[in-house]
N, C-alpha and C. Protein backbone atom coordinates (compact mmCIF):
# COMPACT_ATOMS: atom_id res chain seq x y z
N UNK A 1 5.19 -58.56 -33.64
CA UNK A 1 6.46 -58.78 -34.27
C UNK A 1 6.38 -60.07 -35.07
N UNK A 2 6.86 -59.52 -36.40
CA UNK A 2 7.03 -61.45 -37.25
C UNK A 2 8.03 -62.46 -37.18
N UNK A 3 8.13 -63.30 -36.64
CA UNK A 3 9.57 -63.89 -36.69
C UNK A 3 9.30 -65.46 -37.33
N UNK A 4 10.52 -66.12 -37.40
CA UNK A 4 10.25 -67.26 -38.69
C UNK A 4 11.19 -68.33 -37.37
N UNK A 5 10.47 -69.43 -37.48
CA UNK A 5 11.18 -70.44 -36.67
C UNK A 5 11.03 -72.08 -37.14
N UNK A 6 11.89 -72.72 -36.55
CA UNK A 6 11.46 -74.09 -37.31
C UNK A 6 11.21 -74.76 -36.20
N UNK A 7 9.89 -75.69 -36.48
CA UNK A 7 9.69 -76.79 -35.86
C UNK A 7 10.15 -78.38 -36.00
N UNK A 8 9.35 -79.29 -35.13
CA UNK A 8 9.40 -80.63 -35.78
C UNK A 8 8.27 -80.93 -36.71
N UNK A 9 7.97 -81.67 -37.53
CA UNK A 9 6.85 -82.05 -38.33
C UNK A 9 6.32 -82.58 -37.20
N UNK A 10 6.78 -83.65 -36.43
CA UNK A 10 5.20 -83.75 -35.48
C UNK A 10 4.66 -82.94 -34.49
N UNK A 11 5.80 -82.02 -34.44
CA UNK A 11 4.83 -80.75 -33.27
C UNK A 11 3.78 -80.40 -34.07
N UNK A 12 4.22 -79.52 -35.41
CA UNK A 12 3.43 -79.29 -36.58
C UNK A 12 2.33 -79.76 -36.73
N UNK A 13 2.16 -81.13 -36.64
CA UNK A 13 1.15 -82.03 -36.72
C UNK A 13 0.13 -81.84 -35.87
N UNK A 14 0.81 -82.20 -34.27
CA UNK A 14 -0.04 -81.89 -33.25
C UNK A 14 -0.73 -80.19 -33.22
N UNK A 15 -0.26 -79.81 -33.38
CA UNK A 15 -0.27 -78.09 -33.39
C UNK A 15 -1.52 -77.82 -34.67
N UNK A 16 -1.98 -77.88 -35.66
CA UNK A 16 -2.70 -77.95 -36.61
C UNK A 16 -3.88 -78.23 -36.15
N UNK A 17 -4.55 -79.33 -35.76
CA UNK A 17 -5.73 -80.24 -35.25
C UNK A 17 -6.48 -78.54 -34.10
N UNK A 18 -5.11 -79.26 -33.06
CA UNK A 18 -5.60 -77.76 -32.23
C UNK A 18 -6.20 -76.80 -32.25
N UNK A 19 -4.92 -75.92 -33.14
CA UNK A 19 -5.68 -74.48 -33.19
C UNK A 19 -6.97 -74.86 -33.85
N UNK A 20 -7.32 -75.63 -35.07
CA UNK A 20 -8.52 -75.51 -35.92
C UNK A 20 -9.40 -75.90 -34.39
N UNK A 21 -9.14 -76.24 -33.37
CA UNK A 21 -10.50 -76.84 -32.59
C UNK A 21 -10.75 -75.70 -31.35
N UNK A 22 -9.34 -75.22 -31.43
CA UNK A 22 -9.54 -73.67 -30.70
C UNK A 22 -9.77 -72.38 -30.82
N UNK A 23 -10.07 -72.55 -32.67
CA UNK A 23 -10.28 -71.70 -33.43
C UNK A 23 -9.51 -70.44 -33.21
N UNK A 24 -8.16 -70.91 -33.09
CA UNK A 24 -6.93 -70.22 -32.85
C UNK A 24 -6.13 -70.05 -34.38
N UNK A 25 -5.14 -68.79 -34.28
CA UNK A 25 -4.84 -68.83 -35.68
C UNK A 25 -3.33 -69.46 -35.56
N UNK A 26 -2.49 -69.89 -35.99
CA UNK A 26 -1.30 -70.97 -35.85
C UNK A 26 -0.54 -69.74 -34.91
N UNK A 27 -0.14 -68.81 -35.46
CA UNK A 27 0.40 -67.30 -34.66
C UNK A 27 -0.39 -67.27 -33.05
N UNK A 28 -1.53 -67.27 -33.15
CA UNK A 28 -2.14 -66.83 -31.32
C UNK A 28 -1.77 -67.98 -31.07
N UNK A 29 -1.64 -69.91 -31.17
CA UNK A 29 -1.77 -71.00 -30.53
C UNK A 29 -0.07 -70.99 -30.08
N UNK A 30 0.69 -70.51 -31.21
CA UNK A 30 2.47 -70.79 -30.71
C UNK A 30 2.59 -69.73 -30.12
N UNK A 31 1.90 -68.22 -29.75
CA UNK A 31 2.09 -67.11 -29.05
C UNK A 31 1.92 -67.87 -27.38
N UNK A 32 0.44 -68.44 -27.30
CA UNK A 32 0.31 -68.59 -26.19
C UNK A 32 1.11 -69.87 -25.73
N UNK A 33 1.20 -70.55 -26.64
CA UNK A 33 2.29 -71.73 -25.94
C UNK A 33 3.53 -71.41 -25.34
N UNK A 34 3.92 -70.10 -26.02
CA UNK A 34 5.30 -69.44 -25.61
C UNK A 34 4.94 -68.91 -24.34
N UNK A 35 3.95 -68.05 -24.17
CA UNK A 35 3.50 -67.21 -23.25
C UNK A 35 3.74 -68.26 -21.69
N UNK A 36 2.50 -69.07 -21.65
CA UNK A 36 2.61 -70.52 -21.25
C UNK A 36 4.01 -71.10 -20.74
N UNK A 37 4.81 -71.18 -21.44
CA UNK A 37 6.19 -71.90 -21.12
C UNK A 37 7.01 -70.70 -20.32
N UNK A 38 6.90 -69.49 -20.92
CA UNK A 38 7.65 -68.46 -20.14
C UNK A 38 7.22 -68.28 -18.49
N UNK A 39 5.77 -68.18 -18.57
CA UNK A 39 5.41 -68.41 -17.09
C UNK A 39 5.88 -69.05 -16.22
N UNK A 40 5.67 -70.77 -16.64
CA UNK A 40 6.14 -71.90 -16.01
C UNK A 40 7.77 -71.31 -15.62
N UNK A 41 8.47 -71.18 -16.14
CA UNK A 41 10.09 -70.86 -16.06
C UNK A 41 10.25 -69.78 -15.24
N UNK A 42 9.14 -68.55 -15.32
CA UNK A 42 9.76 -67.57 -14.45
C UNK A 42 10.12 -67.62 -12.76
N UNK A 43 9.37 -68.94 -12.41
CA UNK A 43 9.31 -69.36 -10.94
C UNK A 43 10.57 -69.47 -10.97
N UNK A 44 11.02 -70.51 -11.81
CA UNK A 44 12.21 -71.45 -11.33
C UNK A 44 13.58 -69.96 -11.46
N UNK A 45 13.71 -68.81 -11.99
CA UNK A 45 14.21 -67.91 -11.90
C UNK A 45 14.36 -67.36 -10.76
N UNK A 46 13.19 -66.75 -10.29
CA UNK A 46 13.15 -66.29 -9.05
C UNK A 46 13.32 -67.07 -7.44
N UNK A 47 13.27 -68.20 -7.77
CA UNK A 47 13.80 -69.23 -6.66
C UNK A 47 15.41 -69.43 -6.86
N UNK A 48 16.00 -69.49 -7.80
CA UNK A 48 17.19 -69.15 -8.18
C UNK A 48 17.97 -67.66 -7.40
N UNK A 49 17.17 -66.48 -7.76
CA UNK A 49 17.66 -65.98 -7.18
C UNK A 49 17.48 -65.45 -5.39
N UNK A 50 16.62 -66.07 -4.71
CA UNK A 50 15.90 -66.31 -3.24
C UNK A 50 17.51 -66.61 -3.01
N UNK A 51 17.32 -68.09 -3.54
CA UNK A 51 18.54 -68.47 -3.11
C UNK A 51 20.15 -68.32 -3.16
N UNK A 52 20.20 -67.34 -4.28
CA UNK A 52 21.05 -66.62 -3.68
C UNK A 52 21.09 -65.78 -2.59
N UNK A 53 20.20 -64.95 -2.47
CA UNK A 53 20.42 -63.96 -1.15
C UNK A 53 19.96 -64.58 -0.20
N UNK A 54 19.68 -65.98 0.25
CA UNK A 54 20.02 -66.69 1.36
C UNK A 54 21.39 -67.13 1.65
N UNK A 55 21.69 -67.13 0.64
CA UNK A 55 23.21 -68.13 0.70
C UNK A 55 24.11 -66.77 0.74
N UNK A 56 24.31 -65.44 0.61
CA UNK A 56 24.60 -64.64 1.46
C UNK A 56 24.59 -64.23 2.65
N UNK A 57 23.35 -64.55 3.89
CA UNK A 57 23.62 -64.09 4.90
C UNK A 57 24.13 -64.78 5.37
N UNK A 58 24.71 -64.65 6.85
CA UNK A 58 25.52 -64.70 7.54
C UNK A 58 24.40 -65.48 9.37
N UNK A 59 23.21 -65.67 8.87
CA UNK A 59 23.01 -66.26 10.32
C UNK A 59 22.84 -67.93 10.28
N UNK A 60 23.29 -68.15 10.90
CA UNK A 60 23.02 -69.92 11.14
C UNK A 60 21.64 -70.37 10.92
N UNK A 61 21.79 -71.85 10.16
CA UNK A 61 20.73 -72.56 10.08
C UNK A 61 20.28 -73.04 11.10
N UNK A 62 18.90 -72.90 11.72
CA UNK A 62 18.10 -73.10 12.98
C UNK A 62 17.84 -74.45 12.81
N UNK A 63 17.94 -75.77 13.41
CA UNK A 63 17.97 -77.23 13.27
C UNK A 63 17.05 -77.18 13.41
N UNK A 64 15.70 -76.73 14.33
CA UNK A 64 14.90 -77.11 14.75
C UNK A 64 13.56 -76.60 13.13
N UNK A 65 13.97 -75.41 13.12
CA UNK A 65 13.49 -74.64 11.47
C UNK A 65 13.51 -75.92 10.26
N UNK A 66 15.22 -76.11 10.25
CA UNK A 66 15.59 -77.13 9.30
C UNK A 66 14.51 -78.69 9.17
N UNK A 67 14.76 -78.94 10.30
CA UNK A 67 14.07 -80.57 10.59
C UNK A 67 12.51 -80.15 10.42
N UNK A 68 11.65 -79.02 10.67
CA UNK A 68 10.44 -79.01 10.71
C UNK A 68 10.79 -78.62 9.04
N UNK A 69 11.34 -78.17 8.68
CA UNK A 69 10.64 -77.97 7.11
C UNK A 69 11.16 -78.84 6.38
N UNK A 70 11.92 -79.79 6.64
CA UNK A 70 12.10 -81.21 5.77
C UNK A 70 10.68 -82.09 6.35
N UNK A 71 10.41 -82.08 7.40
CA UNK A 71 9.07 -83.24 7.82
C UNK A 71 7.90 -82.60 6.97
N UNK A 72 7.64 -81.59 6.30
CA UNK A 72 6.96 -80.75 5.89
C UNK A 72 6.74 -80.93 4.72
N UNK A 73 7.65 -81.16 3.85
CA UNK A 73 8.24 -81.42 2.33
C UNK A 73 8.01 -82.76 2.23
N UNK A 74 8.73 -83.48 3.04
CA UNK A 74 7.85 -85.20 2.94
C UNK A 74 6.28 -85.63 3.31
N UNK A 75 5.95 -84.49 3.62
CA UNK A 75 4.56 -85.23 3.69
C UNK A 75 3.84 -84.31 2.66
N UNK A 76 3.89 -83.35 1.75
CA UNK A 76 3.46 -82.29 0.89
C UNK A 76 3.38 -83.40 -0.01
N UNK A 77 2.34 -83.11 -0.99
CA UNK A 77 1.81 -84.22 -2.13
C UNK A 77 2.51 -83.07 -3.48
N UNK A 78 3.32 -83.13 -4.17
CA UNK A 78 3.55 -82.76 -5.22
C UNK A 78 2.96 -82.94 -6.69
């Protein structure tokens, strides 16, 4: 599909050097950058909706569950 979009001149900039060194054509380097960014985002979607259908049921938060998976999260290296 062709579509027409505007950038910044210095994305532009940065974007140029690139493809010529990835021997990418300007179309495959902004395809896959899109591709790329859509990925990254689809997580944060689907954790979005987890949490909704947690925040529907109906059983109590287990303290002991709770407190082990916060000690868990603070010591996880992000």
């Amino acid at each position: 599909m062709k579509t027409s979009i505007s950038i910044p001149d210095d994305v532009f900039e940065q974007a140029e050097p690139l493809a010529r060194a990835t021997q990418k054509s300007r179309s495959q380097l902004y395809s896959d950058a899109l591709r790329e960014y859509l990925s990254r985002h689809a997580s944060e979607e689907v954790t979005a909706r987890m949490n909704h259908v947690l925040s529907q049921l109906d059983e109590p938060a287990d303290p002991f569950v709770a407190a082990a998976a916060a000690r868990t999260l603070v010591r996880s290296k992000w």
